[in-house]
PDB file of N, CA and C in Angstrom:
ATOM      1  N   UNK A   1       0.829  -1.172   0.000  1.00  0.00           N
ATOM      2  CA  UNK A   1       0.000   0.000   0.000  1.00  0.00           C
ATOM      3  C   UNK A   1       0.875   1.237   0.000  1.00  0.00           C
ATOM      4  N   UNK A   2       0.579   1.929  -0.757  1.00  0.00           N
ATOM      5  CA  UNK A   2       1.127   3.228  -0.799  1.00  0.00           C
ATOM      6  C   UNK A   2       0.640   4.206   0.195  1.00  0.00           C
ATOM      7  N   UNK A   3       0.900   5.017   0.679  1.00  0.00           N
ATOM      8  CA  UNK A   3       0.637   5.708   1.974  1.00  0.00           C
ATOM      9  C   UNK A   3       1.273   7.734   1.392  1.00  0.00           C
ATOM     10  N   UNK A   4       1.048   8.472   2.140  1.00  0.00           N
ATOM     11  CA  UNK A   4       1.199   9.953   1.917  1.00  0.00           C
ATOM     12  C   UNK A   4       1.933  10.481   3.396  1.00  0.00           C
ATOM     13  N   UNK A   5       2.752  11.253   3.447  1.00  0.00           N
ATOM     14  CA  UNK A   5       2.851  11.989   4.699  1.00  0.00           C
ATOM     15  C   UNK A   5       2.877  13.024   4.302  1.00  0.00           C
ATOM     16  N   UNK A   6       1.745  13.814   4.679  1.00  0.00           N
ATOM     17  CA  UNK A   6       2.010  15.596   4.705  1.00  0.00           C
ATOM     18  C   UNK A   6       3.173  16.546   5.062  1.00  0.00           C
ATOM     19  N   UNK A   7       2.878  17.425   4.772  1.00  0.00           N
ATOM     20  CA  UNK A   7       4.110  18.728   5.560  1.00  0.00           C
ATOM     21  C   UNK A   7       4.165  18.624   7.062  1.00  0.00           C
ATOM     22  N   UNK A   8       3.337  17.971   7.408  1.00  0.00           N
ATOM     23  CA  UNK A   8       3.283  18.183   9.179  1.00  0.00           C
ATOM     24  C   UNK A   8       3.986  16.592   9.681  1.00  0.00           C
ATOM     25  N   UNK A   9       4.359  15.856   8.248  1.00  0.00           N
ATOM     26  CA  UNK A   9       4.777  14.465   9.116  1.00  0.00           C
ATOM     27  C   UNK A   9       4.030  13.830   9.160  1.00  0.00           C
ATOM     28  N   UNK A  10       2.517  13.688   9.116  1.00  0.00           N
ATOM     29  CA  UNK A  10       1.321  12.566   9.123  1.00  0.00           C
ATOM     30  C   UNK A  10       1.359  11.594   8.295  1.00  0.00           C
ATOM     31  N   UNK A  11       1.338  10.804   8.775  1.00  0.00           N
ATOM     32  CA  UNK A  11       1.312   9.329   7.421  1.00  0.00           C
ATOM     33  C   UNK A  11      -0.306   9.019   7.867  1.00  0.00           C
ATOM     34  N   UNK A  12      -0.727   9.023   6.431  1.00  0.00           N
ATOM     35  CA  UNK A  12      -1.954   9.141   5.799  1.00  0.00           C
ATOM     36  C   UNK A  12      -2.336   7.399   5.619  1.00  0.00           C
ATOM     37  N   UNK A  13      -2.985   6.492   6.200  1.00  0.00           N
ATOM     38  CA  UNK A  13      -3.191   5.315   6.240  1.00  0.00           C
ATOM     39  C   UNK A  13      -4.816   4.819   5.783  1.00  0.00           C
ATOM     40  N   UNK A  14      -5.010   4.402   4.503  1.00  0.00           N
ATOM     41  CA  UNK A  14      -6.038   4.013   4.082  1.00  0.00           C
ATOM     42  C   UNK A  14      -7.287   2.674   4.867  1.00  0.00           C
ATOM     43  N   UNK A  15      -8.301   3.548   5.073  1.00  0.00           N
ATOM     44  CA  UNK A  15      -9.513   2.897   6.147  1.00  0.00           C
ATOM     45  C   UNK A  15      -9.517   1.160   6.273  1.00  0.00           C
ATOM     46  N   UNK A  16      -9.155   0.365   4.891  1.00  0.00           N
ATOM     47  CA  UNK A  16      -9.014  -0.878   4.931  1.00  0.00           C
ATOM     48  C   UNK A  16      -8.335  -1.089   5.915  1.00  0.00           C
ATOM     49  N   UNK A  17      -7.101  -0.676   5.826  1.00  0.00           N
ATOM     50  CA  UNK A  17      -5.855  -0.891   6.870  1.00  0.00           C
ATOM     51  C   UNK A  17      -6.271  -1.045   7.885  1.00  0.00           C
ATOM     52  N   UNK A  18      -6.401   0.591   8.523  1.00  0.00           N
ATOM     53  CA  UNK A  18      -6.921   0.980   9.688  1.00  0.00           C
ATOM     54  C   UNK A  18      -7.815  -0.260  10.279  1.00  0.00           C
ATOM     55  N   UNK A  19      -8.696  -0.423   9.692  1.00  0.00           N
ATOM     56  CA  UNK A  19     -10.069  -1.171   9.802  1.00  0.00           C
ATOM     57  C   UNK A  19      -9.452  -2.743  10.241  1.00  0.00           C
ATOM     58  N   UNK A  20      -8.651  -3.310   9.406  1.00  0.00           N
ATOM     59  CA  UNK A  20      -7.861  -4.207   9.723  1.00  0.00           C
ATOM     60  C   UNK A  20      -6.653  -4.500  10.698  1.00  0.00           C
ATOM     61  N   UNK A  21      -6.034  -3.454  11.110  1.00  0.00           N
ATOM     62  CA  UNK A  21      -5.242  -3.513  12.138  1.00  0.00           C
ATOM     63  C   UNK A  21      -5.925  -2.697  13.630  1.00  0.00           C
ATOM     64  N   UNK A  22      -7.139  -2.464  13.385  1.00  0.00           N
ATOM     65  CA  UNK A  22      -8.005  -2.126  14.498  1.00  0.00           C
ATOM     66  C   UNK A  22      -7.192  -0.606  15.326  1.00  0.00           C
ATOM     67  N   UNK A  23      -7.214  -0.193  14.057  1.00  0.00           N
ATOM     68  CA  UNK A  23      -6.633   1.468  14.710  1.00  0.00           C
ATOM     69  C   UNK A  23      -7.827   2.317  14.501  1.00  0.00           C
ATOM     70  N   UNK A  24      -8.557   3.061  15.359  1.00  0.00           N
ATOM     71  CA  UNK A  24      -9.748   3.862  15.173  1.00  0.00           C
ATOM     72  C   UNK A  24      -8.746   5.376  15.474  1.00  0.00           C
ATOM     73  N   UNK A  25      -9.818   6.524  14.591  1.00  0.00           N
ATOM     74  CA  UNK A  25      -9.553   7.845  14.935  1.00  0.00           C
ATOM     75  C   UNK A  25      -9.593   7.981  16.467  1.00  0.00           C
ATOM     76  N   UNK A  26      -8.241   8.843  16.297  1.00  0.00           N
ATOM     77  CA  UNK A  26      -7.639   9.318  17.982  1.00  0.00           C
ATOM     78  C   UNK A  26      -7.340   8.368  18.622  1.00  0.00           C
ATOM     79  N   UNK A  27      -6.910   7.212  18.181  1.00  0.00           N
ATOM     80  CA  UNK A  27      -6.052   6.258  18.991  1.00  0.00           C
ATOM     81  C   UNK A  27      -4.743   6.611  19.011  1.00  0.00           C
ATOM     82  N   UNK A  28      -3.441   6.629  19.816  1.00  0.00           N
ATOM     83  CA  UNK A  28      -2.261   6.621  19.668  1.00  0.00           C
ATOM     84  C   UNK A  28      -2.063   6.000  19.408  1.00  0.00           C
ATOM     85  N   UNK A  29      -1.427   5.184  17.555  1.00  0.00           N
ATOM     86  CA  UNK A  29      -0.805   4.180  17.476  1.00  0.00           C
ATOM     87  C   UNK A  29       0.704   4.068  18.269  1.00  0.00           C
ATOM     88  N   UNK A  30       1.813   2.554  18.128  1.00  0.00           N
ATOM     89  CA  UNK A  30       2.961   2.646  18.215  1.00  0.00           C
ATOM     90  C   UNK A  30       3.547   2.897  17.199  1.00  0.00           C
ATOM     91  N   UNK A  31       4.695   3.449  17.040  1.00  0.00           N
ATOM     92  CA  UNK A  31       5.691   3.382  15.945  1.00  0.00           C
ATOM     93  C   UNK A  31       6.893   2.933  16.427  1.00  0.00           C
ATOM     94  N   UNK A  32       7.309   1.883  15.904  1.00  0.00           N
ATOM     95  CA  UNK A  32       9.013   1.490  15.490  1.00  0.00           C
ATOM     96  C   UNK A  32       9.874   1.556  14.565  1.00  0.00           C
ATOM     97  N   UNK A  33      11.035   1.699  14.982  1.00  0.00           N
ATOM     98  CA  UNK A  33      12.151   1.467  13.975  1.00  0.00           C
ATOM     99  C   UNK A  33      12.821   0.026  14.030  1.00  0.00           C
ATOM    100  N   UNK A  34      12.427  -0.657  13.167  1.00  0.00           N
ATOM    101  CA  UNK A  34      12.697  -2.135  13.534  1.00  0.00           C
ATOM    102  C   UNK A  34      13.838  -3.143  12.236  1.00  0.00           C
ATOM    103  N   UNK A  35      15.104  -2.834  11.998  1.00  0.00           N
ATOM    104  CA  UNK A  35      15.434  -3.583  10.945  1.00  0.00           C
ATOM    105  C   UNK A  35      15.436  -3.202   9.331  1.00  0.00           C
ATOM    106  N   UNK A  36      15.376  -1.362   9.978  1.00  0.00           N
ATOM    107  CA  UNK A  36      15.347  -0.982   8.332  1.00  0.00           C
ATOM    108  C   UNK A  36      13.874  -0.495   7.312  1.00  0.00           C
ATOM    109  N   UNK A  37      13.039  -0.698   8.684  1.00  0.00           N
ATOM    110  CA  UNK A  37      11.614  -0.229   8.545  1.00  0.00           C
ATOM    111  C   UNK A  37      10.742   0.559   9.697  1.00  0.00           C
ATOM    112  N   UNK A  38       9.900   0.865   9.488  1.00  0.00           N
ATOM    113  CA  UNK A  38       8.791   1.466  10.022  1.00  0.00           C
ATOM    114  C   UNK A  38       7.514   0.892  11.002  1.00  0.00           C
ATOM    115  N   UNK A  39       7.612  -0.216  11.768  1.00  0.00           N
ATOM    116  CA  UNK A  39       6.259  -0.902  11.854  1.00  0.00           C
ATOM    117  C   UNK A  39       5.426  -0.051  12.909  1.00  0.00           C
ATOM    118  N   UNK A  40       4.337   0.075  12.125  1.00  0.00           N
ATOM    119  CA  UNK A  40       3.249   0.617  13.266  1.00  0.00           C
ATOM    120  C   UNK A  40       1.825  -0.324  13.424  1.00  0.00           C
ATOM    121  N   UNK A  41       1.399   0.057  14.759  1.00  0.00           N
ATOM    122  CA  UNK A  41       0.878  -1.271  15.438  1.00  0.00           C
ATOM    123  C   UNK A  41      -0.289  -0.382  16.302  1.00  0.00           C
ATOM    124  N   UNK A  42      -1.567  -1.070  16.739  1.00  0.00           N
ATOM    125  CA  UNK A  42      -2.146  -0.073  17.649  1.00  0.00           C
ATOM    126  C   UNK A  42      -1.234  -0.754  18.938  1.00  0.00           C
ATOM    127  N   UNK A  43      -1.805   0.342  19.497  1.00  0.00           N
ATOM    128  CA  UNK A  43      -0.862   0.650  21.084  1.00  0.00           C
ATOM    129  C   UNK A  43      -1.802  -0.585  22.112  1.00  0.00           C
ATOM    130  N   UNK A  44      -1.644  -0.822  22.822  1.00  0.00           N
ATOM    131  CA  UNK A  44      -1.521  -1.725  23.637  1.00  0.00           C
ATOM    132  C   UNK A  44      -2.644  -0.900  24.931  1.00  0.00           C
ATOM    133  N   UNK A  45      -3.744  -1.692  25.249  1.00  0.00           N
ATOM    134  CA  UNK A  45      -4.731  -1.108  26.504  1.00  0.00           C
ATOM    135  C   UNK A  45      -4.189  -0.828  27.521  1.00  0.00           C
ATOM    136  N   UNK A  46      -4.458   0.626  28.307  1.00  0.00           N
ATOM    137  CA  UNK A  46      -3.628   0.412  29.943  1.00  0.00           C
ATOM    138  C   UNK A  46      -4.731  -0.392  30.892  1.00  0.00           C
ATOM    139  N   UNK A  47      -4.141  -1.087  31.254  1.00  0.00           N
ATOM    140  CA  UNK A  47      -4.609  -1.976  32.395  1.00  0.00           C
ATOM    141  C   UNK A  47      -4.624  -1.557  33.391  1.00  0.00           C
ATOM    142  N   UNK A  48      -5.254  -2.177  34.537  1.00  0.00           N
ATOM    143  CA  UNK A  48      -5.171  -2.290  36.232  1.00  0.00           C
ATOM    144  C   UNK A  48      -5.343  -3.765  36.419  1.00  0.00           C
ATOM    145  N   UNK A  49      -4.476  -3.652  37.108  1.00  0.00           N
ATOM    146  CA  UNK A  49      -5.203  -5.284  38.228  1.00  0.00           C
ATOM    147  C   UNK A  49      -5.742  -5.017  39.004  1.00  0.00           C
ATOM    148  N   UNK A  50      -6.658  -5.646  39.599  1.00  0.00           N
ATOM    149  CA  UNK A  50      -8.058  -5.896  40.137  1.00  0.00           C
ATOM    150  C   UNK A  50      -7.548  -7.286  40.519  1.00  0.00           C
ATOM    151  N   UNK A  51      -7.936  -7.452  42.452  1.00  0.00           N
ATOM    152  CA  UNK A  51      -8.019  -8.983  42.976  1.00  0.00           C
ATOM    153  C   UNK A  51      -9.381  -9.032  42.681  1.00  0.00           C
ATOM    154  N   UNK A  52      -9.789 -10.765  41.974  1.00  0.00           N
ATOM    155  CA  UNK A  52     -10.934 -10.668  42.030  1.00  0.00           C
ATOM    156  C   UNK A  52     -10.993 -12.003  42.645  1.00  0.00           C
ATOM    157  N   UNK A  53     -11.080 -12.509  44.277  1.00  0.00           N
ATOM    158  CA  UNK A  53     -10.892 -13.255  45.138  1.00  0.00           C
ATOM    159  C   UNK A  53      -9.144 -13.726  45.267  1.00  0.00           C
ATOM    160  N   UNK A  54      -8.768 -14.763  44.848  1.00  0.00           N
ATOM    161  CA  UNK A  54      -7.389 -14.976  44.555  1.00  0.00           C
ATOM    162  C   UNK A  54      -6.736 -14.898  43.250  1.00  0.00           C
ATOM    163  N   UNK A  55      -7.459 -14.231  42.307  1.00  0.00           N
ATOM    164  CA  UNK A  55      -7.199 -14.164  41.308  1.00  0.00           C
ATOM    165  C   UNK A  55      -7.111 -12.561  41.107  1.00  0.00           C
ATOM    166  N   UNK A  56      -5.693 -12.255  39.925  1.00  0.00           N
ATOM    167  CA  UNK A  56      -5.409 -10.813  39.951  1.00  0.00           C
ATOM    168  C   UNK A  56      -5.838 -10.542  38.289  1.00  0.00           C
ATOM    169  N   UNK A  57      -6.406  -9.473  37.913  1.00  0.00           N
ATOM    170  CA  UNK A  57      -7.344  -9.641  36.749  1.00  0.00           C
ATOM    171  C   UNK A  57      -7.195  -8.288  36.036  1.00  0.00           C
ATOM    172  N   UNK A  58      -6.669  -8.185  34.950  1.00  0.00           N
ATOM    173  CA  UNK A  58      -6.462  -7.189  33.774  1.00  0.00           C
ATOM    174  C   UNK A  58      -8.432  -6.386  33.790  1.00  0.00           C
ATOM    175  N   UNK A  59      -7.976  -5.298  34.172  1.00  0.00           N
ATOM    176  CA  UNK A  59      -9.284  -4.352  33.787  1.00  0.00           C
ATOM    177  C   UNK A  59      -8.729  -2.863  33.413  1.00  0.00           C
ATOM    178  N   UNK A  60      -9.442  -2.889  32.102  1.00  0.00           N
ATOM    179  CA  UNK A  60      -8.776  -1.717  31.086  1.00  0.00           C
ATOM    180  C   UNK A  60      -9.194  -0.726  31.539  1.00  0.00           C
ATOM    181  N   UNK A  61      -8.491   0.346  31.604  1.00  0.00           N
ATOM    182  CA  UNK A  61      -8.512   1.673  32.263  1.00  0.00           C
ATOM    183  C   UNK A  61      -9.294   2.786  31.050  1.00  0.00           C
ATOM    184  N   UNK A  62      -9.146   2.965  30.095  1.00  0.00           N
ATOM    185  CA  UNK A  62     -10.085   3.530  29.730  1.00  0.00           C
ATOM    186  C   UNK A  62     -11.321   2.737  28.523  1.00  0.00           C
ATOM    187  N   UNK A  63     -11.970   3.407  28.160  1.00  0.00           N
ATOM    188  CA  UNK A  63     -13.139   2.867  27.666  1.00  0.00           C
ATOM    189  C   UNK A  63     -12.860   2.105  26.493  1.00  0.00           C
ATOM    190  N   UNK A  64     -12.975   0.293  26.917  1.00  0.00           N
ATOM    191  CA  UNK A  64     -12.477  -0.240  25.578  1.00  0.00           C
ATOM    192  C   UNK A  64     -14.019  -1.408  25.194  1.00  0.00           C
ATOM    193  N   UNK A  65     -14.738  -1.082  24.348  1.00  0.00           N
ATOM    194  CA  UNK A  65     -15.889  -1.921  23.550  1.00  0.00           C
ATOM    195  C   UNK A  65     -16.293  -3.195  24.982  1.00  0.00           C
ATOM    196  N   UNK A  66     -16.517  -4.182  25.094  1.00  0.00           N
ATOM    197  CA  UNK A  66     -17.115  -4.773  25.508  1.00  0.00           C
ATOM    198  C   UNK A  66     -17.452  -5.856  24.582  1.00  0.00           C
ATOM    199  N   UNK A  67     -16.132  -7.269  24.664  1.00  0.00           N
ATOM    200  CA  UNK A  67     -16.337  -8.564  23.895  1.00  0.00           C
ATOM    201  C   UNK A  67     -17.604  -9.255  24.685  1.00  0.00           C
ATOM    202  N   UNK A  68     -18.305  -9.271  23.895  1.00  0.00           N
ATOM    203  CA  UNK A  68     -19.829  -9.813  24.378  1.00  0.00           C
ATOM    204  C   UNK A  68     -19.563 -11.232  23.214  1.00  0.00           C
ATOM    205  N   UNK A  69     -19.883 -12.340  23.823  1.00  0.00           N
ATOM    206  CA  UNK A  69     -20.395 -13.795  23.063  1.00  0.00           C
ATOM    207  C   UNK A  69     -20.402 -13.716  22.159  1.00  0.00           C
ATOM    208  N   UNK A  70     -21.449 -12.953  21.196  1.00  0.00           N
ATOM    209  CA  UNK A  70     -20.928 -13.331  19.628  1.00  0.00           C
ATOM    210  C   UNK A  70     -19.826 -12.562  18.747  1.00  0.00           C
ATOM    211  N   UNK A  71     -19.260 -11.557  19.694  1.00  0.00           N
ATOM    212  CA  UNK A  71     -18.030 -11.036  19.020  1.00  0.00           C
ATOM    213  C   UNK A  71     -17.183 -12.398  19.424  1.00  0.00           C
ATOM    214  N   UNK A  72     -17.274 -13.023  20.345  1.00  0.00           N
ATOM    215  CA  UNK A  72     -15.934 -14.035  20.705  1.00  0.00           C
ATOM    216  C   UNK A  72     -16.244 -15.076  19.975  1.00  0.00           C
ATOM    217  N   UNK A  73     -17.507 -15.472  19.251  1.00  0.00           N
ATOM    218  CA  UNK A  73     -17.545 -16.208  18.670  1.00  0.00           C
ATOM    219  C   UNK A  73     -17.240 -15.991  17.050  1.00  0.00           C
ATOM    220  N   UNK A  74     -17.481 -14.950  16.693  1.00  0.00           N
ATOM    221  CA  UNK A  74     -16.709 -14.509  15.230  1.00  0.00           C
ATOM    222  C   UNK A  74     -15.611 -14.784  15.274  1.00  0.00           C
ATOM    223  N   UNK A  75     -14.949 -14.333  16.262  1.00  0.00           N
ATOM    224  CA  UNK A  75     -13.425 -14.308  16.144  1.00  0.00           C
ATOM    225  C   UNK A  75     -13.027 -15.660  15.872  1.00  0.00           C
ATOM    226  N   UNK A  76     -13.586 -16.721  16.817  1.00  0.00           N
ATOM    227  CA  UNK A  76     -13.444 -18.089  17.072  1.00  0.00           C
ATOM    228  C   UNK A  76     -13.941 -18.445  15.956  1.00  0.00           C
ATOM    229  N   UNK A  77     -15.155 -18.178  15.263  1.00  0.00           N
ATOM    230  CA  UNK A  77     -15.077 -18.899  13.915  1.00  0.00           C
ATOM    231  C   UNK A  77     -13.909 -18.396  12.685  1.00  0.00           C
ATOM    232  N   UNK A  78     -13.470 -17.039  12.401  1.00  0.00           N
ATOM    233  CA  UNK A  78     -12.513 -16.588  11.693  1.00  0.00           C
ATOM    234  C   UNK A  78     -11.625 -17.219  11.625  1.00  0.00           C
ATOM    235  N   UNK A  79     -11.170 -17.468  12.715  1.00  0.00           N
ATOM    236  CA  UNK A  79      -9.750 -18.283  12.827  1.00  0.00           C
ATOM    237  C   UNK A  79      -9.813 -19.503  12.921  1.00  0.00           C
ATOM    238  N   UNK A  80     -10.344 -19.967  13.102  1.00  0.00           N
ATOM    239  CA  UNK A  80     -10.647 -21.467  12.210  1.00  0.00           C
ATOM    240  C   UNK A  80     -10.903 -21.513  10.829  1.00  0.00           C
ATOM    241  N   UNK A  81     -11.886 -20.432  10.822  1.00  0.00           N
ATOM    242  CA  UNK A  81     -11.851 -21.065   9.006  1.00  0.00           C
ATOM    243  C   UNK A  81     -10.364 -20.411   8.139  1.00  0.00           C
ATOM    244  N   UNK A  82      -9.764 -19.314   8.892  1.00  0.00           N
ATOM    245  CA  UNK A  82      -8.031 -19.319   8.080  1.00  0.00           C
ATOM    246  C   UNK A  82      -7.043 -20.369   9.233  1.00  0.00           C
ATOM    247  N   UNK A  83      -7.432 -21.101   9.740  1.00  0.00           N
ATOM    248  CA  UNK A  83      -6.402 -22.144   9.666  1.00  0.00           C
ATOM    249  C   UNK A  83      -6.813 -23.277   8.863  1.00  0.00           C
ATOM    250  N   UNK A  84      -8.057 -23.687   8.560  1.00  0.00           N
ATOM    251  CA  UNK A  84      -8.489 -24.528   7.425  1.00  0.00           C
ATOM    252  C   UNK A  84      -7.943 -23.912   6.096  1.00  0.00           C
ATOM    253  N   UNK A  85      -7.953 -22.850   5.988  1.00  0.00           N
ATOM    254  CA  UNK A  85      -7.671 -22.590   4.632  1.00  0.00           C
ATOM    255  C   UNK A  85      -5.986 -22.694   4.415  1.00  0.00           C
ATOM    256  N   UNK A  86      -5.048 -22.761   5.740  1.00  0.00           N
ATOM    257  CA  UNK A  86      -4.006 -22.281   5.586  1.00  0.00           C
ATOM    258  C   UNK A  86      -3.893 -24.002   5.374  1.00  0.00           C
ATOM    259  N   UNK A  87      -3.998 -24.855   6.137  1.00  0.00           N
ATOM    260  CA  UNK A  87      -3.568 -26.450   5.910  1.00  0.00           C
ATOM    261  C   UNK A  87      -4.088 -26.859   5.214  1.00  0.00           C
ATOM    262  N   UNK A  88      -5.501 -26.543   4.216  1.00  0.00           N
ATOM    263  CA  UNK A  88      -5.789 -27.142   3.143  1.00  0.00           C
ATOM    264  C   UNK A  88      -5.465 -26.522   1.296  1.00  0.00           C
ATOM    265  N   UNK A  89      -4.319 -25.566   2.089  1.00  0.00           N
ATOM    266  CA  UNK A  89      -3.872 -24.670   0.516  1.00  0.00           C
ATOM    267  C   UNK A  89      -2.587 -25.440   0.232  1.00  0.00           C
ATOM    268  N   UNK A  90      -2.247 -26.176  -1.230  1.00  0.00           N
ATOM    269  CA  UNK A  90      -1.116 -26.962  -1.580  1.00  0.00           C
ATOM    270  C   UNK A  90       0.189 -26.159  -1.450  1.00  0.00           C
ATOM    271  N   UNK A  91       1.013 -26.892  -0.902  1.00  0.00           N
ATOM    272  CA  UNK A  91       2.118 -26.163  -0.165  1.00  0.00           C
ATOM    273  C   UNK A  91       3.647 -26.221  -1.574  1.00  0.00           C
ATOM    274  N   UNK A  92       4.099 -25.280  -2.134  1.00  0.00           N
ATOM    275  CA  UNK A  92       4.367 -24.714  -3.218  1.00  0.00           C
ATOM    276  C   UNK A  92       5.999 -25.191  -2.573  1.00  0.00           C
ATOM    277  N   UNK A  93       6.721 -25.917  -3.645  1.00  0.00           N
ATOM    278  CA  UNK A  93       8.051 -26.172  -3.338  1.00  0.00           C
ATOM    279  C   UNK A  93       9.087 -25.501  -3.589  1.00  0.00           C
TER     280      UNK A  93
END
């Protein structure tokens, strides 16, 4: 993908992308310098732990969606059907 950076330095990232690497407007992505490239990544949730009896438990500090059942189940079907596709695609010598 070809990409733009303005006069101000902005790299201009097309909505597929975005959409696919789950970067929404006004998120801080990360940026690295990694090996001669650029990788950018969304940033990572701030957490708290929370005891919740003997157990110490990741609870995101600011407002992040709410995986409700059938989002966990999309996901869970997605990735099954690309690991079917990945072991049933002929493997190129």
């Amino acid at each position: 993908m070809k990409a733009t950076i303005d006069a101000a330095g902005r790299l201009v990232i097309r909505a597929e992308i975005r959409r696919q690497a789950a970067i929404q407007s006004g998120m801080p992505p990360e940026a690295r310098w990694t090996d001669s490239r650029i990788e950018i990544a969304p940033s990572d949730a701030a957490v708290q732990l929370v005891r919740h009896g003997r157990l110490l438990v990741g609870v995101p500090e600011d407002g992040v969606e709410h995986l409700g059942p059938e989002a966990v189940d999309e996901t869970r079907q997605a990735v099954a059907e690309e690991r079917a596709s990945v072991t049933s695609s002929p493997v190129e010598p």
